[in-house]
Protein backbone atom coordinates (compact mmCIF):
# COMPACT_ATOMS: atom_id res chain seq x y z
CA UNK A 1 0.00 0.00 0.00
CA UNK A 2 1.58 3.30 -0.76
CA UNK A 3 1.85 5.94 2.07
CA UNK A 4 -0.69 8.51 2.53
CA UNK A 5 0.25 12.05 1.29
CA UNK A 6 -1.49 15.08 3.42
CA UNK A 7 -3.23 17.46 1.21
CA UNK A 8 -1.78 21.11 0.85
CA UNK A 9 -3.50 23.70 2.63
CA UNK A 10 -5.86 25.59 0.11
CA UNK A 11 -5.40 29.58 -0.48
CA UNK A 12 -8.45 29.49 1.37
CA UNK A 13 -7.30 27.60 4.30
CA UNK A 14 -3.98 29.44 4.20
CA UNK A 15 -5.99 33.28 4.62
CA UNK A 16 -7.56 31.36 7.48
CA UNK A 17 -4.45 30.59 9.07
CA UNK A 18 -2.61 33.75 8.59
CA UNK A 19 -5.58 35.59 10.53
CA UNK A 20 -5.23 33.20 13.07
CA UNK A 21 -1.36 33.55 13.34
CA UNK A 22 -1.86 37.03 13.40
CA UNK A 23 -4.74 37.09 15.93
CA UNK A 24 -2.38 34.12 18.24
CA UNK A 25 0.58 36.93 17.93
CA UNK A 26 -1.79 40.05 19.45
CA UNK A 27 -2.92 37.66 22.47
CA UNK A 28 0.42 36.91 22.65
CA UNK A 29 1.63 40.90 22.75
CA UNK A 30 -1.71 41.21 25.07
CA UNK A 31 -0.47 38.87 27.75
CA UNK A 32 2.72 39.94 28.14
CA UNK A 33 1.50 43.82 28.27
CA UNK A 34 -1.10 42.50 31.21
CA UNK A 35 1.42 40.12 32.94
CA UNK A 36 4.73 41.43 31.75
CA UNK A 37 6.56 38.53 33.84
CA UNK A 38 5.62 36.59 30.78
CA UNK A 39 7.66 38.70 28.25
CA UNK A 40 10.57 36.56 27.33
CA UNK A 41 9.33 33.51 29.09
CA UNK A 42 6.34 32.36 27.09
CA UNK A 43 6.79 32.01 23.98
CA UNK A 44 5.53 33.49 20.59
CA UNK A 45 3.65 30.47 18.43
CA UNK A 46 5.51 29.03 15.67
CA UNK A 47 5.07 28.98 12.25
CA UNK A 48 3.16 25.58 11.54
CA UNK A 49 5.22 23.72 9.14
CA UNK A 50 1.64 23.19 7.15
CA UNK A 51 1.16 27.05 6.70
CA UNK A 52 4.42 27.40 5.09
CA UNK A 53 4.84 24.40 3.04
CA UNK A 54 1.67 24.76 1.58
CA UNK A 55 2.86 28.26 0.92
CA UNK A 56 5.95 27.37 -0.30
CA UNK A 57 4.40 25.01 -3.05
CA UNK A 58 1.96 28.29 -4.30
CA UNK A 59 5.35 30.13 -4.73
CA UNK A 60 7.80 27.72 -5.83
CA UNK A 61 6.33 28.15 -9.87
CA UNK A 62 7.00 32.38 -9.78
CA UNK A 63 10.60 31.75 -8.20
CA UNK A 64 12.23 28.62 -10.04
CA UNK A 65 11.72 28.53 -13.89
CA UNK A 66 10.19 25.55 -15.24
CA UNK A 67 7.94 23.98 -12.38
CA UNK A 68 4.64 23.12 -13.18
CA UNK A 69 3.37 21.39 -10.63
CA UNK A 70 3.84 20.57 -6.85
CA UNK A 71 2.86 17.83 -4.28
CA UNK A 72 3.09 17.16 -0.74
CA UNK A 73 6.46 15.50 -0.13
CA UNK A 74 5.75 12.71 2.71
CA UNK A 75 8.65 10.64 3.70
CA UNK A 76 10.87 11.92 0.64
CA UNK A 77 10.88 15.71 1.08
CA UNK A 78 9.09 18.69 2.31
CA UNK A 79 7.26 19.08 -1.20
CA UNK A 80 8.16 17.38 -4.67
CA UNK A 81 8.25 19.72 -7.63
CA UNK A 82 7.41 18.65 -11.10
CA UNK A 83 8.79 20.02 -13.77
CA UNK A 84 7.85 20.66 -17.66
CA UNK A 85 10.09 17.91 -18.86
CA UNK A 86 8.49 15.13 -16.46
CA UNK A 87 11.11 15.15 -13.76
CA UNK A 88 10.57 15.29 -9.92
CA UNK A 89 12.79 17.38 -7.96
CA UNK A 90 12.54 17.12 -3.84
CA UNK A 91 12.34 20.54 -2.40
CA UNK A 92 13.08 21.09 1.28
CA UNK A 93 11.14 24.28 3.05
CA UNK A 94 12.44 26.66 6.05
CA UNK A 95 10.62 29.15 7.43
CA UNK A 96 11.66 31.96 9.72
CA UNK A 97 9.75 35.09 11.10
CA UNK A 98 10.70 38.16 13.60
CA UNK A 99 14.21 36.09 14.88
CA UNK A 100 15.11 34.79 11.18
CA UNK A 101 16.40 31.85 12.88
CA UNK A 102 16.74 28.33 11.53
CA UNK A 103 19.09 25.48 11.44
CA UNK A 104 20.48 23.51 7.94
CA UNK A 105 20.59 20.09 8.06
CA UNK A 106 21.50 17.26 5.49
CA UNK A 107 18.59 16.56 4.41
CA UNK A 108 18.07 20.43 3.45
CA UNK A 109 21.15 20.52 1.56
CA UNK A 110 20.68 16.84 0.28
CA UNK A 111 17.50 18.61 -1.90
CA UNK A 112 17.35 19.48 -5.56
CA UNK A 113 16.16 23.35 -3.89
CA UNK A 114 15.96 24.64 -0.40
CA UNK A 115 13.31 27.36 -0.16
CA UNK A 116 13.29 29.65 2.95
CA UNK A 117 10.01 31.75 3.34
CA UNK A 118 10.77 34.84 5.42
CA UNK A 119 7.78 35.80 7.53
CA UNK A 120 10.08 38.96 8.77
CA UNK A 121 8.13 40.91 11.35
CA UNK A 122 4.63 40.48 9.79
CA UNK A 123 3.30 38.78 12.27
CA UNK A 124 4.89 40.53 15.40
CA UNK A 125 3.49 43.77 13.46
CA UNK A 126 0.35 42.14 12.21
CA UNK A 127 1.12 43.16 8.81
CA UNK A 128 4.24 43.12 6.14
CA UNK A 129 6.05 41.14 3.37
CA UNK A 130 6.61 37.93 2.74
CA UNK A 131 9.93 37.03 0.81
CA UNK A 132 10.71 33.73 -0.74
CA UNK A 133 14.39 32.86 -1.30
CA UNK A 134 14.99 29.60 -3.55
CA UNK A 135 18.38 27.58 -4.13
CA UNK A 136 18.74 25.59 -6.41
CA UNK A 137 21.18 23.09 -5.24
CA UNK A 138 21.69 23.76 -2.05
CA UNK A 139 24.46 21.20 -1.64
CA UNK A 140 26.52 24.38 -2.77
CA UNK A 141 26.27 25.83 0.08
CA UNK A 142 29.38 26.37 2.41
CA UNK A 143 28.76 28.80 5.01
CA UNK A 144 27.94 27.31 8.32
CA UNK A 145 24.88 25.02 7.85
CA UNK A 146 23.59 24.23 11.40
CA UNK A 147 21.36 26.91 13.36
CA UNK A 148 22.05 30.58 11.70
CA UNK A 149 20.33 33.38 10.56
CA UNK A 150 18.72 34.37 7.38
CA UNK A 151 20.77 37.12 6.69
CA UNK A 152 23.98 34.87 7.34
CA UNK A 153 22.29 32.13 4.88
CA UNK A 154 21.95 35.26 2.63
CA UNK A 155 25.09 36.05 2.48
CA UNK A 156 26.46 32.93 1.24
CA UNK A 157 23.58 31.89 -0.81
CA UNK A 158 22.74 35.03 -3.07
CA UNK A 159 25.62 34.77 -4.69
CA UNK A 160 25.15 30.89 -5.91
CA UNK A 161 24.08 30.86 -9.75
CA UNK A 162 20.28 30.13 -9.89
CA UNK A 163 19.17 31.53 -6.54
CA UNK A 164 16.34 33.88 -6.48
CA UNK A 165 14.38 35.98 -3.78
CA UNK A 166 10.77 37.11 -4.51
CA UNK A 167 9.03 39.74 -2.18
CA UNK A 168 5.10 39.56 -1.93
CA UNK A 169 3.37 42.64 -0.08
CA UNK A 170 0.79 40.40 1.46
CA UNK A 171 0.05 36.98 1.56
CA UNK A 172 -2.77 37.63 -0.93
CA UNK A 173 -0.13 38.74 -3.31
CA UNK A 174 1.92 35.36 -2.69
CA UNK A 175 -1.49 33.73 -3.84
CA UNK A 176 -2.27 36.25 -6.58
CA UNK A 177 0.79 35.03 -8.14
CA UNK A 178 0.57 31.19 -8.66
CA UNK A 179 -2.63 31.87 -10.31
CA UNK A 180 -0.88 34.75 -12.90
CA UNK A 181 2.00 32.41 -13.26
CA UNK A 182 -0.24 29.20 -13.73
CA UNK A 183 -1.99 31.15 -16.68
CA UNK A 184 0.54 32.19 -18.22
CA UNK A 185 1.73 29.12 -18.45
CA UNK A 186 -1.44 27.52 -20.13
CA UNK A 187 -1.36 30.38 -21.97
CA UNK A 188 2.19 29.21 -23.55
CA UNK A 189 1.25 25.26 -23.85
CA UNK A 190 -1.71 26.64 -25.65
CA UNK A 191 0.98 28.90 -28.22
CA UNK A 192 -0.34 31.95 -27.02
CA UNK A 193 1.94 35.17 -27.05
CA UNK A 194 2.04 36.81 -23.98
């Protein structure tokens, strides 16, 4: 019997989330204002690894050339990408938000593409960007690998051939743009000029 795959979140069930990340973050900032004991002791929620694979897999097709289609990952990978020529490339996800924290290991770099979504501050704020930063082969990769920060990752990364960094306003943007990119895709297959 072949293992179960979990659905990807839908656009609709990702908006959902997001408001309810951003409502968990003001309780959050409202307990610690009423029992400020609590700053620096509880902690913030995370980032559920659900939210931003799912998320990950809208964005992958607008940041890496030549995906057109992307699955759940199970045992193999966060997320397997198909691409136009048939082949299925495993694509492992990090996400970070206000500490930009996050730790390599080698099963990230092991990937065909590592792609980091950066929540930044947006939910600490209850509003900003969301940036998408893809490698392509992140077995290139030679600045430290275990627990770092983005802008470390950054700084070793950007200047690998192939990688890419997207920045979406909101997280309806991030959505907005697998649709745009889907169409213009069937737009091509079809032998439409765009």
């Amino acid at each position: 019997m072949a293992p179960r795959r979990r659905p990807l979140l839908s656009s609709e069930q990702l908006r959902a989330l997001d408001d309810a990340l951003l409502a968990a973050y003001r309780q959050h900032e409202e307990l610690c204002a009423a029992h400020p004991v609590a700053r620096g002791r509880i902690s913030r929620p995370g980032i559920p690894s659900a939210f931003s694979e799912s998320l990950a897999a809208i964005v992958l097709p607008a940041v890496s050339a030549g995906i057109v289609g992307v699955e759940f990952g199970g045992r193999q990978a966060d997320l397997i990408a198909i691409t136009s020529a048939g082949f299925q490339l495993t694509i492992e996800v990090k996400a970070s938000g206000v500490s930009s924290w996050q730790e390599l290991k080698d099963r990230d770099l092991a990937a065909d593409g590592l792609l980091w979504i950066d929540f930044a501050r947006r939910y600490v704020d209850g509003t900003g960007p969301i940036t998408a930063h893809y490698l392509p082969q992140p077995a290139r990769y030679t600045l430290p690998r275990r627990k770092l920060t983005l802008e470390l990752y950054l700084s070793g990364a950007s200047e690998l051939d192939g990688f890419v960094s997207r920045t979406f306003g909101t997280l309806a943007d991030a959505i907005r743009v697998n649709a745009s990119t889907a169409a213009c895709r069937a737009q091509l297959r079809l032998g439409y000029e765009l």
